[in-house]
C-alpha atoms as a PDB file:
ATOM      1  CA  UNK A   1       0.000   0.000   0.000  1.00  0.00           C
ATOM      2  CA  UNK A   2       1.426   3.484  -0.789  1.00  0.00           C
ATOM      3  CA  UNK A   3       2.302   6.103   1.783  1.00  0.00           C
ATOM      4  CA  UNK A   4      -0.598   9.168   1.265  1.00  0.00           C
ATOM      5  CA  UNK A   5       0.914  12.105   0.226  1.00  0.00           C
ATOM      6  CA  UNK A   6       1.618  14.021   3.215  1.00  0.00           C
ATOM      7  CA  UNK A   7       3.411  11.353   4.805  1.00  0.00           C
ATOM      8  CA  UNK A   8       5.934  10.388   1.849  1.00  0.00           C
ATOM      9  CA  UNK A   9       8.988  12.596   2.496  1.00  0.00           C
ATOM     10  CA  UNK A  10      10.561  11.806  -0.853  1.00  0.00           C
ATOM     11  CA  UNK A  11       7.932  14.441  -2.174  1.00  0.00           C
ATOM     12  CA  UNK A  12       9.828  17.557  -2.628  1.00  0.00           C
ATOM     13  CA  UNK A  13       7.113  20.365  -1.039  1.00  0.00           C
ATOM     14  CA  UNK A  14       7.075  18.015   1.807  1.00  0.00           C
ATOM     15  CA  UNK A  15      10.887  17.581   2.286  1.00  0.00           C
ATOM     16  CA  UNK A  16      10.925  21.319   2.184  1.00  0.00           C
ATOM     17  CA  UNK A  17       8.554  21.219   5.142  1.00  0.00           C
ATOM     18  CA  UNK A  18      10.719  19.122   6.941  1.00  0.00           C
ATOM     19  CA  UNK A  19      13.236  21.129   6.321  1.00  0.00           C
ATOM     20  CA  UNK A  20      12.242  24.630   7.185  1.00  0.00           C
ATOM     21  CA  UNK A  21      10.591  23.214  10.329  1.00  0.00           C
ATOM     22  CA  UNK A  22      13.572  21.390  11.892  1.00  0.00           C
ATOM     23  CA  UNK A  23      16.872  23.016  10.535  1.00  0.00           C
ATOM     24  CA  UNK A  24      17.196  25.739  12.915  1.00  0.00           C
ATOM     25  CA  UNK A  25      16.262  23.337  15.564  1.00  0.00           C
ATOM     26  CA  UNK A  26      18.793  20.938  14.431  1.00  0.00           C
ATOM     27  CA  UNK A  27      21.571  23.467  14.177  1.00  0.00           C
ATOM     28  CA  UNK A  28      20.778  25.471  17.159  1.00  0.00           C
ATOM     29  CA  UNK A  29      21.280  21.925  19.044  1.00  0.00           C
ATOM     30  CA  UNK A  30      24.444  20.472  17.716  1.00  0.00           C
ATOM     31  CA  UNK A  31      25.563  24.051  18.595  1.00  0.00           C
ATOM     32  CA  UNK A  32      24.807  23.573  21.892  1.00  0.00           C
ATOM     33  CA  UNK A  33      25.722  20.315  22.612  1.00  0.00           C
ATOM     34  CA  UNK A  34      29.306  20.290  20.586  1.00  0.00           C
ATOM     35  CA  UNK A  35      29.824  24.251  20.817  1.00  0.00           C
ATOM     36  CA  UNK A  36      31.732  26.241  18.268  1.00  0.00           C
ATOM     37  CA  UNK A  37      34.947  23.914  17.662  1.00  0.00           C
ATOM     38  CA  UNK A  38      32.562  21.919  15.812  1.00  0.00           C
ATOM     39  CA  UNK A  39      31.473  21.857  11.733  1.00  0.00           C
ATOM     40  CA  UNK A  40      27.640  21.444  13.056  1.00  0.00           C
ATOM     41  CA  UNK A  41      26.111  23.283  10.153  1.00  0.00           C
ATOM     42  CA  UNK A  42      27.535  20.886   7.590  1.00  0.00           C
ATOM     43  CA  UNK A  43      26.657  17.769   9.767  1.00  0.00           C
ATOM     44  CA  UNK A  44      23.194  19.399   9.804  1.00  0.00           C
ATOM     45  CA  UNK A  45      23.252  19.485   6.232  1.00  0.00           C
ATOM     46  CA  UNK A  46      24.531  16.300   5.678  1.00  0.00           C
ATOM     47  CA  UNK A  47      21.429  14.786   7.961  1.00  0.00           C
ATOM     48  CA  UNK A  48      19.103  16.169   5.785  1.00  0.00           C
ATOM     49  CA  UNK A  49      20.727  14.769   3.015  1.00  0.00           C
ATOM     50  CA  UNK A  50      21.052  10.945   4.552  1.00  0.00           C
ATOM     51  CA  UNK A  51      17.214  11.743   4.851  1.00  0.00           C
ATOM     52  CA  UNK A  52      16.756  12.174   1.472  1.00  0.00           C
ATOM     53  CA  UNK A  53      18.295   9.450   0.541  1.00  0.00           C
ATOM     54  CA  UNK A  54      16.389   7.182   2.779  1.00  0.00           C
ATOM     55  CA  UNK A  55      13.094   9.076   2.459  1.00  0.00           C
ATOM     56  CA  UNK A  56      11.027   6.006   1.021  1.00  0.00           C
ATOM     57  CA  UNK A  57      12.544   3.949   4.840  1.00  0.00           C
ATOM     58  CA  UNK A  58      11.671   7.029   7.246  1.00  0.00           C
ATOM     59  CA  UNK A  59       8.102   8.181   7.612  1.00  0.00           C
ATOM     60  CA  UNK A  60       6.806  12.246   8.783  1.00  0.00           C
ATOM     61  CA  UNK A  61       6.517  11.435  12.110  1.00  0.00           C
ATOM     62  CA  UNK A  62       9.903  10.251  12.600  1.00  0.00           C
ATOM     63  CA  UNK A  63      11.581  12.448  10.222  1.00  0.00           C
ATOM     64  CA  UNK A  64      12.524  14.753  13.064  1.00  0.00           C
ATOM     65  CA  UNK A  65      14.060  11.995  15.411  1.00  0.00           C
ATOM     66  CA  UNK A  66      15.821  10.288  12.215  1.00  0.00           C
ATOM     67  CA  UNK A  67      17.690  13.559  11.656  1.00  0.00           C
ATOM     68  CA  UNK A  68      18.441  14.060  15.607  1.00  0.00           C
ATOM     69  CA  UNK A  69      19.812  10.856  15.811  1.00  0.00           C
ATOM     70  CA  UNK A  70      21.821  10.986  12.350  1.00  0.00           C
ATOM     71  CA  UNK A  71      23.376  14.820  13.125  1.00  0.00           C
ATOM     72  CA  UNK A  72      24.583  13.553  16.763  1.00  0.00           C
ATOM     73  CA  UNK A  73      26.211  10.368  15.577  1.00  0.00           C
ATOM     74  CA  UNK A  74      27.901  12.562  12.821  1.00  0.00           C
ATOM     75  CA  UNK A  75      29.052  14.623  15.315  1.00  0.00           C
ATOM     76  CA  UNK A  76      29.887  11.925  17.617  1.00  0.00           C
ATOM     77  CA  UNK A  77      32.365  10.364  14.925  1.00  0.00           C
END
């Protein structure tokens, strides 16, 4: 059965959603937990983009925890 509409991430208006709603989030938290030393914008960017790529595996409600979870263990390594 396909996803409906609003909760298939791989659609681009929808990515963008997810996007605008939880990239200053994301940064302003890897700033906060790894400080300034730290590339945390491009690890932010680079969670969004392992999203992307694995948009048809990760639904809209966890789209926000996937890229929490992906953007610390970037950091983390």
């Amino acid at each position: 059965m396909p996803k409906k509409i609003f909760e298939n991430i791989c659609v681009d208006s929808v990515f963008e959603r997810i996007y605008n709603d939880y990239a200053k989030d994301l940064h302003d938290f890897l700033y906060y937990k790894f400080g300034n030393g730290y590339n945390h914008e491009d690890k932010m960017h680079e969670a969004f983009v392992k999203l992307w790529h694995k948009c048809e595996d990760v639904t809209y409600s966890k789209a926000k925890s996937f890229l929490f979870t992906v953007a610390n263990n970037l950091m983390l390594n």
